[in-house]
C-alpha atoms as a PDB file:
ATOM      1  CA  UNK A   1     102.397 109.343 119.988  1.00  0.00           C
ATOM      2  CA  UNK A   2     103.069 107.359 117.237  1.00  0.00           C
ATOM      3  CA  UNK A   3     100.258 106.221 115.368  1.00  0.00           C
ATOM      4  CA  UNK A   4     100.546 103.122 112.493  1.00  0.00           C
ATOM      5  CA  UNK A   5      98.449 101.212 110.558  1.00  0.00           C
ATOM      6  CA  UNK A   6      99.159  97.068 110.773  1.00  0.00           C
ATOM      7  CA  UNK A   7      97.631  94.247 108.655  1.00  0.00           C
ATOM      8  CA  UNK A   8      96.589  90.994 110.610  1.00  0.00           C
ATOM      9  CA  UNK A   9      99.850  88.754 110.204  1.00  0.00           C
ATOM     10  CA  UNK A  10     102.077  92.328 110.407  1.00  0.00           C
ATOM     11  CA  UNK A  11     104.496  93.147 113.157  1.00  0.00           C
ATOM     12  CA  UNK A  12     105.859  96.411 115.021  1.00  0.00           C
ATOM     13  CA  UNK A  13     109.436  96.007 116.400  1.00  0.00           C
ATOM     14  CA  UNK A  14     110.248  98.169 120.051  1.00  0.00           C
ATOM     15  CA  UNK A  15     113.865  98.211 119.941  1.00  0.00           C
ATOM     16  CA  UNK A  16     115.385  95.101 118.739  1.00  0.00           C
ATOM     17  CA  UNK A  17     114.427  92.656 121.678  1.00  0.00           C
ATOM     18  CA  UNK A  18     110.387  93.351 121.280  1.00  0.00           C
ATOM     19  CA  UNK A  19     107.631  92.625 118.942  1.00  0.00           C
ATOM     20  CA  UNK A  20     104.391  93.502 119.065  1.00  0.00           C
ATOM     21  CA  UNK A  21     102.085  91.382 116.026  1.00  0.00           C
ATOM     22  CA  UNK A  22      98.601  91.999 114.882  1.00  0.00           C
ATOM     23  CA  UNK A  23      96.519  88.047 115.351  1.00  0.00           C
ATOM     24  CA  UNK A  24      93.568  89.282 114.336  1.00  0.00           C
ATOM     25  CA  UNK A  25      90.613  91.638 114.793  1.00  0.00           C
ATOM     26  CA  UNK A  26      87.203  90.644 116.403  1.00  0.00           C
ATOM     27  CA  UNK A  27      84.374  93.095 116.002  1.00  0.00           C
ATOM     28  CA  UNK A  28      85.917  96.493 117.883  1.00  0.00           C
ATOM     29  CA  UNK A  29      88.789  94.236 119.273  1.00  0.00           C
ATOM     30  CA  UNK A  30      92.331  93.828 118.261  1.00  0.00           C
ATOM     31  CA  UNK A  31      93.850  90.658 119.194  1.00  0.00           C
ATOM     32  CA  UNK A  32      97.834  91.119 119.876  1.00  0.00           C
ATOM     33  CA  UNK A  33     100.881  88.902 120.136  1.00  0.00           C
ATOM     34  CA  UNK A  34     103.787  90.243 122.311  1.00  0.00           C
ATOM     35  CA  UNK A  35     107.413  88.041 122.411  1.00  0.00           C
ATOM     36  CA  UNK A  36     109.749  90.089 124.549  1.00  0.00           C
ATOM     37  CA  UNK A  37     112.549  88.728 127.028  1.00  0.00           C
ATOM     38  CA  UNK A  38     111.581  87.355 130.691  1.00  0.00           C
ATOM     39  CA  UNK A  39     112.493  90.229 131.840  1.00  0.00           C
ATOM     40  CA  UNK A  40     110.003  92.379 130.426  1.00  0.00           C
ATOM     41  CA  UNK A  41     107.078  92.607 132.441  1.00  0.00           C
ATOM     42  CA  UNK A  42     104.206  93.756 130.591  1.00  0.00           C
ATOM     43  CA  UNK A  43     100.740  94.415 131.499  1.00  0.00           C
ATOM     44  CA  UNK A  44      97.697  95.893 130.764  1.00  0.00           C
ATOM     45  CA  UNK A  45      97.273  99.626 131.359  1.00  0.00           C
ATOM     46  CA  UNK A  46      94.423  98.837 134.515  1.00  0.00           C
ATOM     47  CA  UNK A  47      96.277  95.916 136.374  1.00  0.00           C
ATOM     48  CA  UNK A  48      99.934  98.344 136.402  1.00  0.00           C
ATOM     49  CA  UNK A  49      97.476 101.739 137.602  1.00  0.00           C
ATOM     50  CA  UNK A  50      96.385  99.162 140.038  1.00  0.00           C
ATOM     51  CA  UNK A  51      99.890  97.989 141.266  1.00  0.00           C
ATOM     52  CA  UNK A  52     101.396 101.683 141.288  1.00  0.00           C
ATOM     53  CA  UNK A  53      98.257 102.784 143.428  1.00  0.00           C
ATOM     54  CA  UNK A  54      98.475  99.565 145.592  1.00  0.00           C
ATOM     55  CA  UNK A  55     102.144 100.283 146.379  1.00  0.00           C
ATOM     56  CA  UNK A  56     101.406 103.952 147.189  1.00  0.00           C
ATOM     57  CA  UNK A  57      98.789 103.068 149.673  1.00  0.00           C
ATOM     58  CA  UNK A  58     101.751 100.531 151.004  1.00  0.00           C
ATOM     59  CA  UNK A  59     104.246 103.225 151.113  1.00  0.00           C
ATOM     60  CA  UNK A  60     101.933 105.299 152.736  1.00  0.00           C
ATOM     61  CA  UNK A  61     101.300 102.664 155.770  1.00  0.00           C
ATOM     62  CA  UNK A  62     104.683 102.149 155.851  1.00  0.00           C
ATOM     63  CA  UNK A  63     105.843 105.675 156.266  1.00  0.00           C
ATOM     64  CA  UNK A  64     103.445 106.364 158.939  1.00  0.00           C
ATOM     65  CA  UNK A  65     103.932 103.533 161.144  1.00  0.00           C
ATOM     66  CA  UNK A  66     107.713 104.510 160.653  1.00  0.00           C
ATOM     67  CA  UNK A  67     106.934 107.532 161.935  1.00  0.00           C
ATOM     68  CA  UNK A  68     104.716 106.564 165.019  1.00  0.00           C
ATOM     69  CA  UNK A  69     107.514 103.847 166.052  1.00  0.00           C
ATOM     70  CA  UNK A  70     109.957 106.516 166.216  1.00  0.00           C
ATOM     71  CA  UNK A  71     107.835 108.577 168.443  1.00  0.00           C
ATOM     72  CA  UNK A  72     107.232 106.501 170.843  1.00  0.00           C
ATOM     73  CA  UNK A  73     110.658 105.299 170.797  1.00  0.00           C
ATOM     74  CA  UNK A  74     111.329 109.154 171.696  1.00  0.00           C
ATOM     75  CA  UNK A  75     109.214 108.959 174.732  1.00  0.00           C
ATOM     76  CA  UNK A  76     110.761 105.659 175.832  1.00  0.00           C
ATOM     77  CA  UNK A  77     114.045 107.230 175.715  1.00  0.00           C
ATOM     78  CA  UNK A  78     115.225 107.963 179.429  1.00  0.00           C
ATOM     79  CA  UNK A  79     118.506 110.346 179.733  1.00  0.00           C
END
């Protein structure tokens, strides 16, 4: 992990297309700026552990109704 110190007003560069500045600090809060392209989804670490366990859970569903479909498909099937 890289760890750096930042003044208020100071900015960290990931890559060349994103910045990350400092806008100011509030008590035990750090207020950040982020400009990035459109593209760049980003998120805070609770909502995307959310979404990746949300989508699990869907995959999940999914596979197991795939699974039951099939099987009764199987015992549909005449020969």
């Amino acid at each position: 992990m890289l760890v750096l110190r930042r003044k208020i007003g100071e900015t960290v560069m990931i890559g060349n297309d994103i910045q990350i500045q400092i806008l100011g600090i509030e008590g035990d809060q750090i207020k950040l700026g982020f400009l990035a392209p459109k593209d760049i989804q980003i998120l805070r670490q609770e909502l995307y552990q959310g979404i990746v366990a949300e989508n699990m859970a869907a995959k999940e569903q999914t596979s197991q109704l795939q699974q039951e479909q099939i099987l009764n498909l199987l015992k549909n099937f005449k020969v």
